[in-house]
C-alpha atoms as a PDB file:
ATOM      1  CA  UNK A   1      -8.694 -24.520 -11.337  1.00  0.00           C
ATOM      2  CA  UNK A   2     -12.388 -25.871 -11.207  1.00  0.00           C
ATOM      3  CA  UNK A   3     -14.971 -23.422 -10.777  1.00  0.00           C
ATOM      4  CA  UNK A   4     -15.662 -25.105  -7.259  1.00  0.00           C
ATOM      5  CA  UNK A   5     -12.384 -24.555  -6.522  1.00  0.00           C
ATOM      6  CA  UNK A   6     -12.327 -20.958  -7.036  1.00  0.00           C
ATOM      7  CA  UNK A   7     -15.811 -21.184  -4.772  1.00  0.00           C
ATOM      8  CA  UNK A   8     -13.822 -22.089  -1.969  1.00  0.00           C
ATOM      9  CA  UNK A   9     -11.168 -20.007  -2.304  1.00  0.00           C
ATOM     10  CA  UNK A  10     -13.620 -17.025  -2.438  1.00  0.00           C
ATOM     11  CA  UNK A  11     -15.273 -17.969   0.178  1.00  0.00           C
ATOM     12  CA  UNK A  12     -12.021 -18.356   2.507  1.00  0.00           C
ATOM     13  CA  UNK A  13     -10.932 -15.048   1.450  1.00  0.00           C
ATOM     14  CA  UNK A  14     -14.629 -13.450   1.945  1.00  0.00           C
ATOM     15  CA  UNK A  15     -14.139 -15.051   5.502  1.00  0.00           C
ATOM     16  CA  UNK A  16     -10.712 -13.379   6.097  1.00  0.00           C
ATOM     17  CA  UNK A  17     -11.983 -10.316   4.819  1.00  0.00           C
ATOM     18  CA  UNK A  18     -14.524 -10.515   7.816  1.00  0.00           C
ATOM     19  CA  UNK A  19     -12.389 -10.834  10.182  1.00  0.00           C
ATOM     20  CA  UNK A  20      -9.846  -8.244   9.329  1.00  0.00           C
ATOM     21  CA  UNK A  21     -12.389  -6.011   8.910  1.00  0.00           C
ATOM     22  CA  UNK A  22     -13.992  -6.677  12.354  1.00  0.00           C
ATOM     23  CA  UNK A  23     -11.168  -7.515  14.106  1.00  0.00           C
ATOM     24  CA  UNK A  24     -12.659 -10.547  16.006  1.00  0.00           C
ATOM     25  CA  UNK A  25     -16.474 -12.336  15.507  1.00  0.00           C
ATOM     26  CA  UNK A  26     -18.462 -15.561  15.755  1.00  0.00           C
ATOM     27  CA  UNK A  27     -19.507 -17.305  13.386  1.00  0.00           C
ATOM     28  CA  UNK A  28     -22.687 -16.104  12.671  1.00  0.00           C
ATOM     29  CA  UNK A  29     -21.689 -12.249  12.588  1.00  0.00           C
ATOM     30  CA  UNK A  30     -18.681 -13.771   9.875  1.00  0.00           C
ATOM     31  CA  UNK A  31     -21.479 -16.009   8.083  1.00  0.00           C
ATOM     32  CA  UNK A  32     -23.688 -12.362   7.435  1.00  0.00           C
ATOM     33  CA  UNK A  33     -20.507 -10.360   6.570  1.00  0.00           C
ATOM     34  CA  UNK A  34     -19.276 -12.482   3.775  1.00  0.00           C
ATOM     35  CA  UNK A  35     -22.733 -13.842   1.978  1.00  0.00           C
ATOM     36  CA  UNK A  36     -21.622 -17.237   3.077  1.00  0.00           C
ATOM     37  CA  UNK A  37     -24.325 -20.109   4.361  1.00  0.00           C
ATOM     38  CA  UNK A  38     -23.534 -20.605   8.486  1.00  0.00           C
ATOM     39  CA  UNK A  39     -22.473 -24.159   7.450  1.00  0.00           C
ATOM     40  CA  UNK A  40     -20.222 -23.433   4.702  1.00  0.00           C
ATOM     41  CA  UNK A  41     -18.531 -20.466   6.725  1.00  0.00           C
ATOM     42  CA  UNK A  42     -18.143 -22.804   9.757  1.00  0.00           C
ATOM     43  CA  UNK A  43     -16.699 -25.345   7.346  1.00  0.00           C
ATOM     44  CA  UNK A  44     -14.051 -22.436   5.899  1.00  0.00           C
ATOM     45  CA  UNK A  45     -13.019 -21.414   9.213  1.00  0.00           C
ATOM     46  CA  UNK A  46     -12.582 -24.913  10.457  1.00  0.00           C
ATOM     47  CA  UNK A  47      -9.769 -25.660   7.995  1.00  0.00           C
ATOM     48  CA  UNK A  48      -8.402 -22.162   8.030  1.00  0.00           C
ATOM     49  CA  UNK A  49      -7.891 -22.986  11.584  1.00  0.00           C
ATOM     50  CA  UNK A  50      -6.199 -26.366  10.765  1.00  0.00           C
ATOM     51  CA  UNK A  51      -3.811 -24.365   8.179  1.00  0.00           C
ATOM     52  CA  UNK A  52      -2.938 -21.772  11.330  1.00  0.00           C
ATOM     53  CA  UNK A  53      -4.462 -18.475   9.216  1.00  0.00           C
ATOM     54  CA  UNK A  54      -7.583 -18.266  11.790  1.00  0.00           C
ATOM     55  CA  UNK A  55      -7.822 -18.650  15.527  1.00  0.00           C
ATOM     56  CA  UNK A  56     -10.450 -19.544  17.604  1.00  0.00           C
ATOM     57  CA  UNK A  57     -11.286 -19.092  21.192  1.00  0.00           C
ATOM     58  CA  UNK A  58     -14.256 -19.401  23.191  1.00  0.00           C
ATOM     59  CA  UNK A  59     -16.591 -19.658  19.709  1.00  0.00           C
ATOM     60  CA  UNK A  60     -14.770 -16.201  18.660  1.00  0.00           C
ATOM     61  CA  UNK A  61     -12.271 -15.794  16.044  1.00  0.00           C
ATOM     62  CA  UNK A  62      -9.613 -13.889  14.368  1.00  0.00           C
ATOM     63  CA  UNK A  63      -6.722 -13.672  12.475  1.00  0.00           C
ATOM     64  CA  UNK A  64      -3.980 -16.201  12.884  1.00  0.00           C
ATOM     65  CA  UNK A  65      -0.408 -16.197  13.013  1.00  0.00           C
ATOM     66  CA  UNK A  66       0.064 -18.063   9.631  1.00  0.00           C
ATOM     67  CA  UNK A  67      -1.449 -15.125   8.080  1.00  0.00           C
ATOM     68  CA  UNK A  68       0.426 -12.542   9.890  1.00  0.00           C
ATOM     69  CA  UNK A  69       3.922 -14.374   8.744  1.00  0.00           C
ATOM     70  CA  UNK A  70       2.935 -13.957   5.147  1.00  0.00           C
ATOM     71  CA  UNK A  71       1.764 -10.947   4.915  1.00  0.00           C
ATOM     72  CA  UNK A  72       4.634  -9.377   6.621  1.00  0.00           C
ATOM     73  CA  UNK A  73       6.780 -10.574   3.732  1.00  0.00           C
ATOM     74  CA  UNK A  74       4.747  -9.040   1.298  1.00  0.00           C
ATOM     75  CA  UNK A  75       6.524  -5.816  -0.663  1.00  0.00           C
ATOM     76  CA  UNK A  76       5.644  -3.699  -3.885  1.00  0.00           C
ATOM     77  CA  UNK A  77       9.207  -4.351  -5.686  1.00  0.00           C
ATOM     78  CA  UNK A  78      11.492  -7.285  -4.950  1.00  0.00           C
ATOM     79  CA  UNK A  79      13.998  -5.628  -2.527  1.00  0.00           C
ATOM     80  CA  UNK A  80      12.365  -2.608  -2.258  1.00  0.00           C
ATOM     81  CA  UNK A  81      11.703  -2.529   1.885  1.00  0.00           C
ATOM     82  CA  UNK A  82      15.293  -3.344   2.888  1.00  0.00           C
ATOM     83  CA  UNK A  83      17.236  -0.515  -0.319  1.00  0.00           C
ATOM     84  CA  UNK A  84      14.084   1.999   1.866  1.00  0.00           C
ATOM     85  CA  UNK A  85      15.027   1.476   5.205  1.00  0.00           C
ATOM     86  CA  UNK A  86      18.053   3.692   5.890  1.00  0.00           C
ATOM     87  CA  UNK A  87      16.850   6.428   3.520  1.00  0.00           C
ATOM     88  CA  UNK A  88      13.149   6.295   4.709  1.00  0.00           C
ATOM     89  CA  UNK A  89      13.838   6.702   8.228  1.00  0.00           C
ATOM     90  CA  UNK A  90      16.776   8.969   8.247  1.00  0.00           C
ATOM     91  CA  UNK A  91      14.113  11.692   6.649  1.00  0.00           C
ATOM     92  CA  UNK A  92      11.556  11.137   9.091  1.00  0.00           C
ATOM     93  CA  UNK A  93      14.037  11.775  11.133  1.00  0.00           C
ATOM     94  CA  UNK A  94      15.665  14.539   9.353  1.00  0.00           C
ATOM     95  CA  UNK A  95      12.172  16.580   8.831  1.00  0.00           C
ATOM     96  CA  UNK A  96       9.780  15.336  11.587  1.00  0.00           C
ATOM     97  CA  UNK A  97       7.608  13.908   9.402  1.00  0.00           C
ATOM     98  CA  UNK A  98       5.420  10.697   8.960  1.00  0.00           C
ATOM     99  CA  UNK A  99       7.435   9.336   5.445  1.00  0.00           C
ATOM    100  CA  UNK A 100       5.415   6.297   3.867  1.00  0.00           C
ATOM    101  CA  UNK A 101       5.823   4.180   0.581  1.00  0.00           C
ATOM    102  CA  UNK A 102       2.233   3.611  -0.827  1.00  0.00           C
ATOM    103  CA  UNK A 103       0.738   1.785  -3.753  1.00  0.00           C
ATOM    104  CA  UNK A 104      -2.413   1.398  -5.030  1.00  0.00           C
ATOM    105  CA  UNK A 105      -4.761  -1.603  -4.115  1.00  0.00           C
ATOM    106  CA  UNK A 106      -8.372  -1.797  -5.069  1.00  0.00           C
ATOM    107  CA  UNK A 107      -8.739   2.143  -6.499  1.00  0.00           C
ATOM    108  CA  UNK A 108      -7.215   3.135  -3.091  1.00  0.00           C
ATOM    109  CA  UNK A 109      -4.170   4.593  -1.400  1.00  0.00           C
ATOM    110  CA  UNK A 110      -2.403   1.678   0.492  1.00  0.00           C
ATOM    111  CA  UNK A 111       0.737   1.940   2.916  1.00  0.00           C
ATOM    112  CA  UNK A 112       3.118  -0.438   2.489  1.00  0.00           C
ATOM    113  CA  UNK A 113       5.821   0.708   4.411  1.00  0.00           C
ATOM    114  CA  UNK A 114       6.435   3.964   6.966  1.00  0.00           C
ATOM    115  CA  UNK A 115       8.009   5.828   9.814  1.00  0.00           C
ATOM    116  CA  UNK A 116       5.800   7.277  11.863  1.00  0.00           C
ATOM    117  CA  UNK A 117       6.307  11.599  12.378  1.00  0.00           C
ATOM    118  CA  UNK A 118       4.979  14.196  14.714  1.00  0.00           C
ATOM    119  CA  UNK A 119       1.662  13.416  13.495  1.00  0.00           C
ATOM    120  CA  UNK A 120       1.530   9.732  14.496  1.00  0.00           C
ATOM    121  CA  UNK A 121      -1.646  10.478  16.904  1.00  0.00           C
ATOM    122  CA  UNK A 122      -3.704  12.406  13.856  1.00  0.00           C
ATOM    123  CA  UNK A 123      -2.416  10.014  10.968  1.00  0.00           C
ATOM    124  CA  UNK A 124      -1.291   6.830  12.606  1.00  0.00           C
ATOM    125  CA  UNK A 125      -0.081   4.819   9.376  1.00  0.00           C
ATOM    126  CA  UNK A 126       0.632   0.942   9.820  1.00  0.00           C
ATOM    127  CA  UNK A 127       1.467  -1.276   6.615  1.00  0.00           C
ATOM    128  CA  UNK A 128      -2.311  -2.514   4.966  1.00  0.00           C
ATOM    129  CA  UNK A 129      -4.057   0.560   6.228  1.00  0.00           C
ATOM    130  CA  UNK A 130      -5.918   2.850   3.053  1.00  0.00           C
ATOM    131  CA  UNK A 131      -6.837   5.821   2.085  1.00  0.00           C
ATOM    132  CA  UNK A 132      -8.701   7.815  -0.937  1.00  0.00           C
ATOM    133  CA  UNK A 133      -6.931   7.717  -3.870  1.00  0.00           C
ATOM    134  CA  UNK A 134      -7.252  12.021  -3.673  1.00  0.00           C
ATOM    135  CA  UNK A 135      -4.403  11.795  -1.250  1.00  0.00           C
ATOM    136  CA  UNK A 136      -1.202  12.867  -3.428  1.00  0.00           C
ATOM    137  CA  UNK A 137       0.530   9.243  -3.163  1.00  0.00           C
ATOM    138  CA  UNK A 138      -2.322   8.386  -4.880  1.00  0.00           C
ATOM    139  CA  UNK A 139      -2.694  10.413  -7.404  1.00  0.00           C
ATOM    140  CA  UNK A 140       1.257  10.172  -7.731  1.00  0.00           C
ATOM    141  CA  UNK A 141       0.244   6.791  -8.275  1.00  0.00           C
ATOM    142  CA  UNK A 142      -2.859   7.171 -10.899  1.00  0.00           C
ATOM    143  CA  UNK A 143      -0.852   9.447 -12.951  1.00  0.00           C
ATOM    144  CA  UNK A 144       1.709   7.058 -13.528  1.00  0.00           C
ATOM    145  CA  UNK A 145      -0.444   3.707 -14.002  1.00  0.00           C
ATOM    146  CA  UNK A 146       0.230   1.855 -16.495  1.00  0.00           C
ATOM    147  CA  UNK A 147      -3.088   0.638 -18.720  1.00  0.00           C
ATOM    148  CA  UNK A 148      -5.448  -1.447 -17.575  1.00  0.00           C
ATOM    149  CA  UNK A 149      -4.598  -0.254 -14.202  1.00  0.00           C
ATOM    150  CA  UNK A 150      -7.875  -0.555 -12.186  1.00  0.00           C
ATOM    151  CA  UNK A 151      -8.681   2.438 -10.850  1.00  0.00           C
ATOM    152  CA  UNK A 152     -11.781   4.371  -9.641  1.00  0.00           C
ATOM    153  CA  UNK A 153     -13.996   7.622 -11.702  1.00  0.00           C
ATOM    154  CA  UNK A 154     -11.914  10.134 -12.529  1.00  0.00           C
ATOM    155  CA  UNK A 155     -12.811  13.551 -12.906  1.00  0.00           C
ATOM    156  CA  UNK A 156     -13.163  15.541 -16.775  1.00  0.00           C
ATOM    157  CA  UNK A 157     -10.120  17.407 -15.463  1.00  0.00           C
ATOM    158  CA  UNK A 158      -8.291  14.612 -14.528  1.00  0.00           C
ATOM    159  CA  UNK A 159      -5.850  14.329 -18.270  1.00  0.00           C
ATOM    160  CA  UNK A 160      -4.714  17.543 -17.525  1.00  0.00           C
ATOM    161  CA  UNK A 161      -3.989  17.104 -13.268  1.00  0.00           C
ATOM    162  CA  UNK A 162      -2.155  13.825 -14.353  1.00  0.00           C
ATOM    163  CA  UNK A 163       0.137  16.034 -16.885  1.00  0.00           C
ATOM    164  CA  UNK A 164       0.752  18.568 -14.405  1.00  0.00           C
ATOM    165  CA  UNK A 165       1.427  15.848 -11.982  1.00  0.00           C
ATOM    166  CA  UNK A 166       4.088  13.882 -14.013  1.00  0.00           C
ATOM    167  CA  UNK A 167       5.792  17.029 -15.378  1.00  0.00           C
ATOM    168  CA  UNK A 168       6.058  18.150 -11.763  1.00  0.00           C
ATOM    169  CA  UNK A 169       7.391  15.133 -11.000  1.00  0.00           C
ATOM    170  CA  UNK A 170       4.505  15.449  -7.281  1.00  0.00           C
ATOM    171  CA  UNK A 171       1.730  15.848  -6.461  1.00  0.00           C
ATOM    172  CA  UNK A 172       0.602  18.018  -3.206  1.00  0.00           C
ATOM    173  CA  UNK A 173      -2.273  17.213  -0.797  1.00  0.00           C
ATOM    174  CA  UNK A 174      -3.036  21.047   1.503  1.00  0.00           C
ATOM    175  CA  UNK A 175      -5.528  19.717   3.705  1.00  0.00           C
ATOM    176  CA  UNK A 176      -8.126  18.240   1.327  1.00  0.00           C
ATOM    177  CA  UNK A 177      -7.702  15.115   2.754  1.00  0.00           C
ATOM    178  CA  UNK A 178      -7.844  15.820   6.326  1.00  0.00           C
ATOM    179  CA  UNK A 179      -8.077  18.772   7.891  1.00  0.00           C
ATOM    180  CA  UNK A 180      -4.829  20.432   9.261  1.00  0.00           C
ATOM    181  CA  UNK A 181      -2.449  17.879   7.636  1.00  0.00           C
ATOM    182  CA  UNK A 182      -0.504  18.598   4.303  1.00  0.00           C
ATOM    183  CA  UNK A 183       1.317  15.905   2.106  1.00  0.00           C
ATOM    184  CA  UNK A 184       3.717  15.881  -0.532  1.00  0.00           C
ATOM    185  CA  UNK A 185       3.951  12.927  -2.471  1.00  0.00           C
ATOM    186  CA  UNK A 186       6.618  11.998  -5.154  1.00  0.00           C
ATOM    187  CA  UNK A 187       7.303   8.615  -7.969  1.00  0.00           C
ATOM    188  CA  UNK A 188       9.391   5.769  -6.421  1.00  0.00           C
ATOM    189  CA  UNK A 189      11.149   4.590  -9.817  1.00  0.00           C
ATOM    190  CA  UNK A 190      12.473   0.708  -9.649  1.00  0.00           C
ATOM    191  CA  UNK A 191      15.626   0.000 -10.984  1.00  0.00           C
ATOM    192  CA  UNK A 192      14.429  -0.101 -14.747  1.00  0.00           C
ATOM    193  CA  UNK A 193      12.508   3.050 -14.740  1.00  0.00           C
ATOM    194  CA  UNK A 194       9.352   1.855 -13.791  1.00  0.00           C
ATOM    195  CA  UNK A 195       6.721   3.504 -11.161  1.00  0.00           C
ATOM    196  CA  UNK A 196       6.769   0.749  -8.784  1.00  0.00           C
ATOM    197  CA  UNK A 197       5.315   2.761  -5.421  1.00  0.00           C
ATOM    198  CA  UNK A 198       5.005   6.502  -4.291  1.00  0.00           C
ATOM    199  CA  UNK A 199       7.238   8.099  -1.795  1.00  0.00           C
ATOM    200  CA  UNK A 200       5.183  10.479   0.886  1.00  0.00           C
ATOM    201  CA  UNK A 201       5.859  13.036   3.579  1.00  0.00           C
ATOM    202  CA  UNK A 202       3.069  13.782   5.613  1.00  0.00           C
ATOM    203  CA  UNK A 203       3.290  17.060   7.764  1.00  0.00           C
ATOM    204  CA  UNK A 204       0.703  19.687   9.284  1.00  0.00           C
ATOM    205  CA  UNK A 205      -0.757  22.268   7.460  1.00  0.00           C
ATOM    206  CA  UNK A 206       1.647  24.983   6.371  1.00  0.00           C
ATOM    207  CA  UNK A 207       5.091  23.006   5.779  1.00  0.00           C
ATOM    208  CA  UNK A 208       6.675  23.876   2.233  1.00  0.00           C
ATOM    209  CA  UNK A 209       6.100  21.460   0.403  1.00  0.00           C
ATOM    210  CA  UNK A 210       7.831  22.286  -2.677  1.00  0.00           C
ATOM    211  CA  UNK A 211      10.849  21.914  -0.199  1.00  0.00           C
ATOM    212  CA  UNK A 212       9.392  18.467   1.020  1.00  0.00           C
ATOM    213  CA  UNK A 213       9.215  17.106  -2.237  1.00  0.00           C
ATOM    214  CA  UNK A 214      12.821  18.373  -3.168  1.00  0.00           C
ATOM    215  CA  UNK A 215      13.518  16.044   0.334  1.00  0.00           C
ATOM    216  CA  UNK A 216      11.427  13.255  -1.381  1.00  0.00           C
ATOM    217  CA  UNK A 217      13.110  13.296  -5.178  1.00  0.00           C
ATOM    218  CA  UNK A 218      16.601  12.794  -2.663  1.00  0.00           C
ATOM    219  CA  UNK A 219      14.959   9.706  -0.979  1.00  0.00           C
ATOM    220  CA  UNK A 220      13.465   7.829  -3.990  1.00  0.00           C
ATOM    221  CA  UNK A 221      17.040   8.119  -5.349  1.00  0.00           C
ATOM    222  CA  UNK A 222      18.796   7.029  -3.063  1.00  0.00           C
ATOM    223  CA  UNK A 223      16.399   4.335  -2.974  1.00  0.00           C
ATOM    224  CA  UNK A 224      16.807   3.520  -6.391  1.00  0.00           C
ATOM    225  CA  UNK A 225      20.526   3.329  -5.947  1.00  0.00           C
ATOM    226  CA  UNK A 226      20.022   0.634  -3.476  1.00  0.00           C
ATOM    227  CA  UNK A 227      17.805  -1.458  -5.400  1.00  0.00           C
ATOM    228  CA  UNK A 228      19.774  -1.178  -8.539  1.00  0.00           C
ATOM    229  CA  UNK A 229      23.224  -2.807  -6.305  1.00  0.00           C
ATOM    230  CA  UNK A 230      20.838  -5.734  -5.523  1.00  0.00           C
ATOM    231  CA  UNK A 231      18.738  -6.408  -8.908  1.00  0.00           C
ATOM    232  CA  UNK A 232      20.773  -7.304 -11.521  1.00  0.00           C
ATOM    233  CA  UNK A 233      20.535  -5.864 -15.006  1.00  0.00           C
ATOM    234  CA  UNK A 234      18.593  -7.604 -17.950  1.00  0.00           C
ATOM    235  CA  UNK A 235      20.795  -9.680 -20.258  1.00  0.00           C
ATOM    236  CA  UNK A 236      21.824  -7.382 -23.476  1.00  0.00           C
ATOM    237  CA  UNK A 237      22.546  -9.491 -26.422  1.00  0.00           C
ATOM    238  CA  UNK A 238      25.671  -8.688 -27.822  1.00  0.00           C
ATOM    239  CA  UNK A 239      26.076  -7.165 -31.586  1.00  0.00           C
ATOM    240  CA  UNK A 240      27.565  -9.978 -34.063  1.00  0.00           C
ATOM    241  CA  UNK A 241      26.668 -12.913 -31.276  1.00  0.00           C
END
């Protein structure tokens, strides 16, 4: 792709950006929030609007359907959503908790998935929304990254937290986040062994959370069952052939 190619398709995503970020704006406000010249933003937007992934009304916009429809298909693991479904929302409904399945995305804690708990008004979680990566999904996360993960300063004590973390098999979250909510977080393994999200229970402060994660390490297997009927294994070659 041609340098002026990737132009514009930095500039349409600085312009989506915006508007995510503001909801709904006119041009101008959109123009300032993404370093873009009025003309070329009004340009953008103009055939973002042709393509259905901005609307426009009244000299406002915001997002459009077209964007909506993709981004609703978008999952950490081939498969991963529909194998999380049952397992996901029968311990929400078990334990009372909000239960999400996180990644990382930009050095930050990012839902992908979730059943809202008893704590939907404090921690409303919706698919896209972030967090610091100090919540224990995240570190769940950073402790398992593979390298050249991107990922954000790390404290001096951080080679031993990630040991702990991993030999733990969780991490645990008692209200540094947010005050008066606790979360236990645990590795989502794909069917190959690989990390490919983390598995969270979000409670208020004062569940057990030793138990919680027990809970969780029952989910992400039965998860892993699920995925492993749908994704077939790798060929093997046999010995001789």
């Amino acid at each position: 792709m041609s340098t002026a190619g990737r132009g514009v398709l930095e500039g349409a995503f600085a312009l989506l950006d915006s508007i995510e970020e503001a909801g709904e704006a006119r041009l101008a406000a959109l123009a300032a929030a993404s370093g873009l010249p009025k003309s070329s933003a009004h340009r953008l937007l103009e055939q973002l609007i042709l393509l259905g992934a901005v609307e426009r009304t009244g000299g406002v916009y915001r997002m459009g359907p077209r964007v909506f429809r993709l981004g609703s298909t978008w999952q950490p693991y081939p498969g991963l959503l529909a194998a999380a479904q049952g397992p996901v929302r029968r311990l929400a409904e078990a334990t009372g908790t909000t239960v999400t399945i996180c990644v990382l995305h930009e050095g930050r804690t990012m839902a992908a998935a979730g059943v809202q708990g008893e704590i939907a008004e404090l921690v409303p979680v919706q698919p896209g929304m972030t967090w610091p990566a100090t919540t224990a999904a995240g570190r769940v996360l950073t402790a398992w990254a593979p390298p050249g993960t991107p990922l954000g300063p790390l404290p001096g004590t951080w080679r031993r937290t990630a040991s702990d973390i991993r030999e733990r098999g969780a991490a645990f979250d008692r209200e540094e986040v947010l005050p008066g909510v606790s979360c236990a977080a645990v590795p989502l393994h794909g069917p190959h062994g690989r990390v490919i999200a983390a598995l969270a229970s979000i409670a208020p402060a004062g569940r057990d959370l030793n138990a919680a994660a027990d809970s969780l390490h029952r989910t992400a297997r039965a998860i892993r069952t699920g995925l492993c009927r749908t994704v077939p294994r790798p060929a093997v070659a046999r010995l001789g052939g």
